[in-house]
PDB file of N, CA and C in Angstrom:
ATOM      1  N   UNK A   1      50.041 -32.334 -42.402  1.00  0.00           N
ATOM      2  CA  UNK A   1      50.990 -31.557 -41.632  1.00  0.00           C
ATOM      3  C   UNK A   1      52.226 -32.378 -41.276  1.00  0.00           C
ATOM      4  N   UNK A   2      51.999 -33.831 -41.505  1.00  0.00           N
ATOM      5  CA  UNK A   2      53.706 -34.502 -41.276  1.00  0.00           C
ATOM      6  C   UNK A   2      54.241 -35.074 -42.202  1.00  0.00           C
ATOM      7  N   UNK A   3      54.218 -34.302 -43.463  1.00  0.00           N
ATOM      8  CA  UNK A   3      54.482 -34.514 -44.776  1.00  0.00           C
ATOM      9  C   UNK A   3      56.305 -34.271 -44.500  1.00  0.00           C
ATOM     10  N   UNK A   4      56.383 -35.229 -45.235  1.00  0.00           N
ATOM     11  CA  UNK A   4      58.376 -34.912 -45.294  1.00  0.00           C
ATOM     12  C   UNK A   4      59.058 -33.782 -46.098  1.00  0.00           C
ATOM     13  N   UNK A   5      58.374 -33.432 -47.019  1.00  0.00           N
ATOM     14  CA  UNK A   5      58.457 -32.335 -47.862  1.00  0.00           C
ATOM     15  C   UNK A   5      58.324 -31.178 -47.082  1.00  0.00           C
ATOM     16  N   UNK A   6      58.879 -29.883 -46.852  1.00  0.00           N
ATOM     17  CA  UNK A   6      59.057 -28.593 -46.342  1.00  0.00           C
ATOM     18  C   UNK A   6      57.526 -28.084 -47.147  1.00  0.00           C
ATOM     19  N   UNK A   7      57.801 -28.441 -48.650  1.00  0.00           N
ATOM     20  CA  UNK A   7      56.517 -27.187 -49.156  1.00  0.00           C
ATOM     21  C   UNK A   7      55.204 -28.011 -48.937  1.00  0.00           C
ATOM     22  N   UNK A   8      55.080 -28.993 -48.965  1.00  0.00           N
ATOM     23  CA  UNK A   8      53.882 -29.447 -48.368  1.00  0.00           C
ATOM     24  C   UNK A   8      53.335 -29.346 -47.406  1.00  0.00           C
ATOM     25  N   UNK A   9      53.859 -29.186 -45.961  1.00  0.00           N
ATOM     26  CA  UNK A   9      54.003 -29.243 -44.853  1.00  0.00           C
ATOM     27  C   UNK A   9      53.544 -27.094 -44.825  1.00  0.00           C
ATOM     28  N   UNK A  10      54.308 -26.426 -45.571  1.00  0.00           N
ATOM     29  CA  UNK A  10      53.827 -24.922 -45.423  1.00  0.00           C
ATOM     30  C   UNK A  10      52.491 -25.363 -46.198  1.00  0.00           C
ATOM     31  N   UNK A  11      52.082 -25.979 -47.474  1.00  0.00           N
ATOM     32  CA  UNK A  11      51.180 -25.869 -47.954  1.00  0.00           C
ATOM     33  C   UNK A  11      49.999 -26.211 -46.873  1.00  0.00           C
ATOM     34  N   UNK A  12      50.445 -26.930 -46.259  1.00  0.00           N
ATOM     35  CA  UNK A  12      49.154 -27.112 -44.826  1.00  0.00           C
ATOM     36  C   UNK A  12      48.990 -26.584 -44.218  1.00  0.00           C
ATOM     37  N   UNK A  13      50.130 -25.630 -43.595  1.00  0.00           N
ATOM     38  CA  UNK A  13      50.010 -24.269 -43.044  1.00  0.00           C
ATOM     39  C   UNK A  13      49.095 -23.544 -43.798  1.00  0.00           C
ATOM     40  N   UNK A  14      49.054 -22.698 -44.976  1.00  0.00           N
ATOM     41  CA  UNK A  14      48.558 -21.969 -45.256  1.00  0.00           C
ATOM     42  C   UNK A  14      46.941 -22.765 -45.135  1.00  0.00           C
ATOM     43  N   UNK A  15      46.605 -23.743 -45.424  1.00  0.00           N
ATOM     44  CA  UNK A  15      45.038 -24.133 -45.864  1.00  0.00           C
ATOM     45  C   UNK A  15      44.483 -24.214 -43.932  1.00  0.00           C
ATOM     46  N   UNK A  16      45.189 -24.120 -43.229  1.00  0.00           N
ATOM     47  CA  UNK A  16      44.573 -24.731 -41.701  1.00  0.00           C
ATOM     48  C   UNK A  16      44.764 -22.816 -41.477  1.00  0.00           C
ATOM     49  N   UNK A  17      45.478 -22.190 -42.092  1.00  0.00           N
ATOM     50  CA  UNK A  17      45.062 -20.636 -41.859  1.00  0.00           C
ATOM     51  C   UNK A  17      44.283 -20.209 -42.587  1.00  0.00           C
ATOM     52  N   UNK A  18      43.492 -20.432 -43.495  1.00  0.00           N
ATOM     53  CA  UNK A  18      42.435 -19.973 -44.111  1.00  0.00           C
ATOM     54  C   UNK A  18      41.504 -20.535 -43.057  1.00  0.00           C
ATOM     55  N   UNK A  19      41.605 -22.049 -42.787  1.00  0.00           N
ATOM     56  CA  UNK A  19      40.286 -22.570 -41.901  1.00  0.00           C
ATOM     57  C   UNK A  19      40.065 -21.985 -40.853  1.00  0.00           C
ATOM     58  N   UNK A  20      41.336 -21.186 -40.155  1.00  0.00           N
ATOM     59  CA  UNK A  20      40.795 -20.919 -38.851  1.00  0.00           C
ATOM     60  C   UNK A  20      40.411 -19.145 -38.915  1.00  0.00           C
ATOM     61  N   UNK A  21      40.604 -18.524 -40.559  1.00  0.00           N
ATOM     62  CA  UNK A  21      39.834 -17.174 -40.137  1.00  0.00           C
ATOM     63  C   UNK A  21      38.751 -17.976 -40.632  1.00  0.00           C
ATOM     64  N   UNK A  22      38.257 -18.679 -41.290  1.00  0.00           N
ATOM     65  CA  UNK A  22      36.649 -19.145 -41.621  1.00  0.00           C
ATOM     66  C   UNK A  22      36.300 -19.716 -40.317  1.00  0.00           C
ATOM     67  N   UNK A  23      36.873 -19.665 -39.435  1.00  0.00           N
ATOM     68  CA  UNK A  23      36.161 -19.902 -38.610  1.00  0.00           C
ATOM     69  C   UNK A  23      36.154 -18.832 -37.243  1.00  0.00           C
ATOM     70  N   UNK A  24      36.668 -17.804 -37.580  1.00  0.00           N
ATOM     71  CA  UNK A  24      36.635 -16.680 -37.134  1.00  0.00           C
ATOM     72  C   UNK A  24      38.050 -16.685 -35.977  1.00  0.00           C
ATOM     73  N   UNK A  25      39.070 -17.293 -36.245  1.00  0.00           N
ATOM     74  CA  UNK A  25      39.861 -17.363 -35.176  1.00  0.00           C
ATOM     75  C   UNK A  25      41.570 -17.271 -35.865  1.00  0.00           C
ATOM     76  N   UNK A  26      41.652 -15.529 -36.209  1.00  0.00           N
ATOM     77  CA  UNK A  26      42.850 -14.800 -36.553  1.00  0.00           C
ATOM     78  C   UNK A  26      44.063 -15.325 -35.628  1.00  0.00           C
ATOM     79  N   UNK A  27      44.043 -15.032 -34.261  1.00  0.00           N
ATOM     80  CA  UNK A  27      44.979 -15.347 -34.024  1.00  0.00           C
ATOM     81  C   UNK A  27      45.898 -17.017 -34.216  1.00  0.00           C
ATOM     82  N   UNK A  28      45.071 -17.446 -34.511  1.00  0.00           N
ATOM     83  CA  UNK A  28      45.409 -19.214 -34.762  1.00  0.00           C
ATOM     84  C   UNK A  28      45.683 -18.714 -36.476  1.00  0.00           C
ATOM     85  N   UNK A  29      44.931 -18.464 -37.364  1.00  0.00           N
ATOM     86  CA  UNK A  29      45.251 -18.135 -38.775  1.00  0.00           C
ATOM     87  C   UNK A  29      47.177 -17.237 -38.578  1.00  0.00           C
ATOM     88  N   UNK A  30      47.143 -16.692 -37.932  1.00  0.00           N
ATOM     89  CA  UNK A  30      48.163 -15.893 -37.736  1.00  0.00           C
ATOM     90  C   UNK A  30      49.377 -16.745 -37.444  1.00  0.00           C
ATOM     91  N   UNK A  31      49.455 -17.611 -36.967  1.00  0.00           N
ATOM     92  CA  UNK A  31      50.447 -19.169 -36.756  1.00  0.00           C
ATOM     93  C   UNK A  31      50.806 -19.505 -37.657  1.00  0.00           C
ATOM     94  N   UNK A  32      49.544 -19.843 -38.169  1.00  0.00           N
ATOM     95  CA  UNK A  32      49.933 -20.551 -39.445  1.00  0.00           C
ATOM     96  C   UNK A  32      50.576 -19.968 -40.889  1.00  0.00           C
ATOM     97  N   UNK A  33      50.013 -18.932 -40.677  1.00  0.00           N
ATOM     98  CA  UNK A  33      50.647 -18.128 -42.126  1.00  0.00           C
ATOM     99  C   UNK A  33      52.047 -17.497 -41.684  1.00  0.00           C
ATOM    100  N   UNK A  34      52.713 -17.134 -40.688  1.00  0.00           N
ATOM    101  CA  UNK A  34      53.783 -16.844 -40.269  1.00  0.00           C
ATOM    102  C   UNK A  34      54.726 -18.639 -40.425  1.00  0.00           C
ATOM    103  N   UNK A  35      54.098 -19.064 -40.005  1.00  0.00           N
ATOM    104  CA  UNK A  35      54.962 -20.795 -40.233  1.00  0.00           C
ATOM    105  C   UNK A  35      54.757 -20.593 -41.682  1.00  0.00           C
ATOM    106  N   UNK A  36      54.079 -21.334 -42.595  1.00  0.00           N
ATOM    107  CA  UNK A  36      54.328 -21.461 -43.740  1.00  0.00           C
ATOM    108  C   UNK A  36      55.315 -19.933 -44.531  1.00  0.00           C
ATOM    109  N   UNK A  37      54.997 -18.542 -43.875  1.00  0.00           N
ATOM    110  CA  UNK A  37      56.333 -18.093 -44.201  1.00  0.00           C
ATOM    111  C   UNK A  37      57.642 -17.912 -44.626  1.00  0.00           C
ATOM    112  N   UNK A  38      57.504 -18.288 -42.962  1.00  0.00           N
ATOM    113  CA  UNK A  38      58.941 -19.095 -42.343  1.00  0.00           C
ATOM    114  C   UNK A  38      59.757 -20.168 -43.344  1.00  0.00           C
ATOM    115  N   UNK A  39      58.665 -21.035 -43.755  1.00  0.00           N
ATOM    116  CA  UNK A  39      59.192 -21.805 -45.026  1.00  0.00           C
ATOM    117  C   UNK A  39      59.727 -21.352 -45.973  1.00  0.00           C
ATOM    118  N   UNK A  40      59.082 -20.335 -46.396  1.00  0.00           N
ATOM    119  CA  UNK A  40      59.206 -19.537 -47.776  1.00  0.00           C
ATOM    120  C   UNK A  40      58.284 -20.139 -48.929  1.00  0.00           C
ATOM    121  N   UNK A  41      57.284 -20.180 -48.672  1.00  0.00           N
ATOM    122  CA  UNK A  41      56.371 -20.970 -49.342  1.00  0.00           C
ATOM    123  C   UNK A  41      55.994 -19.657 -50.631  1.00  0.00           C
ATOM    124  N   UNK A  42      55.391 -20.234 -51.812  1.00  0.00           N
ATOM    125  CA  UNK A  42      55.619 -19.084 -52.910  1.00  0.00           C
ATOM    126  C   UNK A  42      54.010 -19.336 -53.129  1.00  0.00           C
ATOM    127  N   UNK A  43      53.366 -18.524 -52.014  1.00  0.00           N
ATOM    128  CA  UNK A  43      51.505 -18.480 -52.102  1.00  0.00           C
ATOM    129  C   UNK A  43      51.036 -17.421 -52.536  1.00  0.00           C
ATOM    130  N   UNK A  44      50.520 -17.102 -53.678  1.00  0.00           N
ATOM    131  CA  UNK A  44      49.759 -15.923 -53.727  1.00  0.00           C
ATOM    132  C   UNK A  44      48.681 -15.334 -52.850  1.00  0.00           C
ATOM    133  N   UNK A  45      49.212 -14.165 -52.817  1.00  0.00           N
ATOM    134  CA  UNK A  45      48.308 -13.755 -51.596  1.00  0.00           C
ATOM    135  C   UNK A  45      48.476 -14.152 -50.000  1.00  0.00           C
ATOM    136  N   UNK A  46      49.557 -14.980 -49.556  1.00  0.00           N
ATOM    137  CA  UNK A  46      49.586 -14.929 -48.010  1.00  0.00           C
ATOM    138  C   UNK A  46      49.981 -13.579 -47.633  1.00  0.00           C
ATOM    139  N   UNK A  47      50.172 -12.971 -47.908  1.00  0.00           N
ATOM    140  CA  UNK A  47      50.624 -11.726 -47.097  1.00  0.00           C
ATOM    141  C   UNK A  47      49.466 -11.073 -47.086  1.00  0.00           C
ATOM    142  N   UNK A  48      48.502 -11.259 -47.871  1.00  0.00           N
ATOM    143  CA  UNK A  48      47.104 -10.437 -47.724  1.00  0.00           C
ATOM    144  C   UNK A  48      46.580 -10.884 -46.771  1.00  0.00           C
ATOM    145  N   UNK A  49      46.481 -12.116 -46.757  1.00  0.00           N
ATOM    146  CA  UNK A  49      45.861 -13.226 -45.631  1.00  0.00           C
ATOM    147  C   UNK A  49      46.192 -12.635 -43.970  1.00  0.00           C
ATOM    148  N   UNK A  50      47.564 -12.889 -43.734  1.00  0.00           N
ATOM    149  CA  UNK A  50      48.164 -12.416 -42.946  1.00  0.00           C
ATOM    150  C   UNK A  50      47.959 -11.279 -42.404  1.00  0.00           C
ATOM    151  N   UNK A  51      47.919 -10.067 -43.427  1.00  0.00           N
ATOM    152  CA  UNK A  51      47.460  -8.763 -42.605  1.00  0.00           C
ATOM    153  C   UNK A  51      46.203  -8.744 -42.420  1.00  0.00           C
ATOM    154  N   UNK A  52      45.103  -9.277 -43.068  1.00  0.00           N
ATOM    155  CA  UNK A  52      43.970  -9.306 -42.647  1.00  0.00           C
ATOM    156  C   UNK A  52      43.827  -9.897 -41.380  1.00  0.00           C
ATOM    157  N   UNK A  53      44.704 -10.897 -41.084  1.00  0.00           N
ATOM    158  CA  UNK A  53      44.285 -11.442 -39.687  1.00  0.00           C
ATOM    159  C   UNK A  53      44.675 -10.566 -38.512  1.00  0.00           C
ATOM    160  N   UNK A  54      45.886  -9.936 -39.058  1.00  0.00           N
ATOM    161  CA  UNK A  54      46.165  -8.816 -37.862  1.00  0.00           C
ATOM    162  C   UNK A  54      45.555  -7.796 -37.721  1.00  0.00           C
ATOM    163  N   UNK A  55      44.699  -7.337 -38.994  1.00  0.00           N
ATOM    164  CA  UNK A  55      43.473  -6.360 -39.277  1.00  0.00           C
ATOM    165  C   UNK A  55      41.994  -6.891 -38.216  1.00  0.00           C
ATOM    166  N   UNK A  56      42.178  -7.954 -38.272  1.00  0.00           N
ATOM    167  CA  UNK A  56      40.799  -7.939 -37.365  1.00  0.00           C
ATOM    168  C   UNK A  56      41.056  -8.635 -35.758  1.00  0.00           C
ATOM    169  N   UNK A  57      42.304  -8.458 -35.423  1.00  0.00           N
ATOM    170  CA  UNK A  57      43.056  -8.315 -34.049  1.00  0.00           C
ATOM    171  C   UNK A  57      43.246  -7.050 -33.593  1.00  0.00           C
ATOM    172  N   UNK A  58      43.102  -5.713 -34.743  1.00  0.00           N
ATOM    173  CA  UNK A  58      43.013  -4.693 -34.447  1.00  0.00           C
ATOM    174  C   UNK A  58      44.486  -4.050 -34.651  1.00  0.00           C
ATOM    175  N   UNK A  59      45.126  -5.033 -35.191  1.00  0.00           N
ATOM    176  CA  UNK A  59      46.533  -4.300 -34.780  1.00  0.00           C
ATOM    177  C   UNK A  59      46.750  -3.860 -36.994  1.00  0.00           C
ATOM    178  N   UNK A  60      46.387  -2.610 -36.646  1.00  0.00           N
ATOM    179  CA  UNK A  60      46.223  -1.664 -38.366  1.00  0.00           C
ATOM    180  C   UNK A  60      47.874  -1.958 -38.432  1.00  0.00           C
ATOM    181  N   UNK A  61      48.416  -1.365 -37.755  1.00  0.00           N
ATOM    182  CA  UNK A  61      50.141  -1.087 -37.999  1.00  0.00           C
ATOM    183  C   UNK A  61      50.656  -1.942 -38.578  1.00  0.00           C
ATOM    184  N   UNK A  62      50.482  -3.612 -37.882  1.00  0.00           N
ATOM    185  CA  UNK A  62      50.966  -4.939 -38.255  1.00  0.00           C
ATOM    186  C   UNK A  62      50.369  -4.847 -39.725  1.00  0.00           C
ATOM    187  N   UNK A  63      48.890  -5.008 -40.206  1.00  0.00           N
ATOM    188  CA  UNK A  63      47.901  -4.998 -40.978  1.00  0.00           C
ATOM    189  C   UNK A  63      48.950  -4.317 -42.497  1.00  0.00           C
ATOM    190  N   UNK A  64      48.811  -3.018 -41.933  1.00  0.00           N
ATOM    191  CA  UNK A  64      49.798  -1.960 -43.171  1.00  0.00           C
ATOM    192  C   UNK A  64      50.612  -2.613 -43.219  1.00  0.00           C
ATOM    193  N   UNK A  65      52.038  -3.379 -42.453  1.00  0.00           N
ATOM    194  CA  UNK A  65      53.260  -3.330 -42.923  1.00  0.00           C
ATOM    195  C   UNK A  65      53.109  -4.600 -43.715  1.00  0.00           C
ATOM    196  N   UNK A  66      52.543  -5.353 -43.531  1.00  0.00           N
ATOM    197  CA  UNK A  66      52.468  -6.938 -43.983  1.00  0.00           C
ATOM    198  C   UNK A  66      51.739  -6.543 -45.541  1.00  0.00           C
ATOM    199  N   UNK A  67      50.948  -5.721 -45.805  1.00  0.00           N
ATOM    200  CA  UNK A  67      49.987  -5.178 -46.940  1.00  0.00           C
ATOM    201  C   UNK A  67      51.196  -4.541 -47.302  1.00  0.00           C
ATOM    202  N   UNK A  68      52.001  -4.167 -47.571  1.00  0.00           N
ATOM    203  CA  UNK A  68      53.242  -2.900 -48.220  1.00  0.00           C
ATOM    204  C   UNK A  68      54.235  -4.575 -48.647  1.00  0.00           C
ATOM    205  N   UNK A  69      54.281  -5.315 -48.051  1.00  0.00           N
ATOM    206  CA  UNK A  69      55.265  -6.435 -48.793  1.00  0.00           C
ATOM    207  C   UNK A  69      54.374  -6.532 -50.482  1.00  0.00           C
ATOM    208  N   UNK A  70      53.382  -6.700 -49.969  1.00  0.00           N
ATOM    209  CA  UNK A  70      52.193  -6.970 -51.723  1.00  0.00           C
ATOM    210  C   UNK A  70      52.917  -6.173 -53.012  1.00  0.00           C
ATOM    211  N   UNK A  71      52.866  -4.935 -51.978  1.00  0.00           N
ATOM    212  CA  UNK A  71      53.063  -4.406 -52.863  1.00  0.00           C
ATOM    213  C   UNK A  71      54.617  -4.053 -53.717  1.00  0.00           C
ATOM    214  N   UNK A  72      55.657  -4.609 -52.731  1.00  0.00           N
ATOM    215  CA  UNK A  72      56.921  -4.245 -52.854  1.00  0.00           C
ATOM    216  C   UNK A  72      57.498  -5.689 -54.184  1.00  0.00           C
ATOM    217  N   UNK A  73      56.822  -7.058 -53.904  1.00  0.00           N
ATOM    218  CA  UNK A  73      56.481  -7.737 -54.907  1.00  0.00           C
ATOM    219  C   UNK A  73      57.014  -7.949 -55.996  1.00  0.00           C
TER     220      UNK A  73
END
């Protein structure tokens, strides 16, 4: 995470947001995949990631709109 490189630094983002829905804790996954975002990191599949985490925060709306980027692609 204090990599000097921008895409490395998202690339850690995204892997510490996979760890924290494996460990059942969306809203922390949700940090992280919005930061590595933010980067513009070119991950397959974060946006799936992402709405799933807002999918099991309950928030469907967030869930759908973040799932409709996939597809806009």
């Amino acid at each position: 995470m204090e990599a000097n490189k921008q895409s490395i630094r998202a690339l850690g983002h995204v892997v510490r947001g996979l760890i924290s829905l494996d460990q059942n804790k969306p809203e922390q996954a949700i940090y992280h995949f919005e930061e590595s975002n933010i980067m513009s990191i070119n991950f397959p599949y974060l946006d799936f990631y992402l709405g799933y985490s807002h999918y099991l925060l309950g928030n469907a709306d967030k869930a759908k709109a973040t799932w409709k980027r996939l597809i806009m692609k």
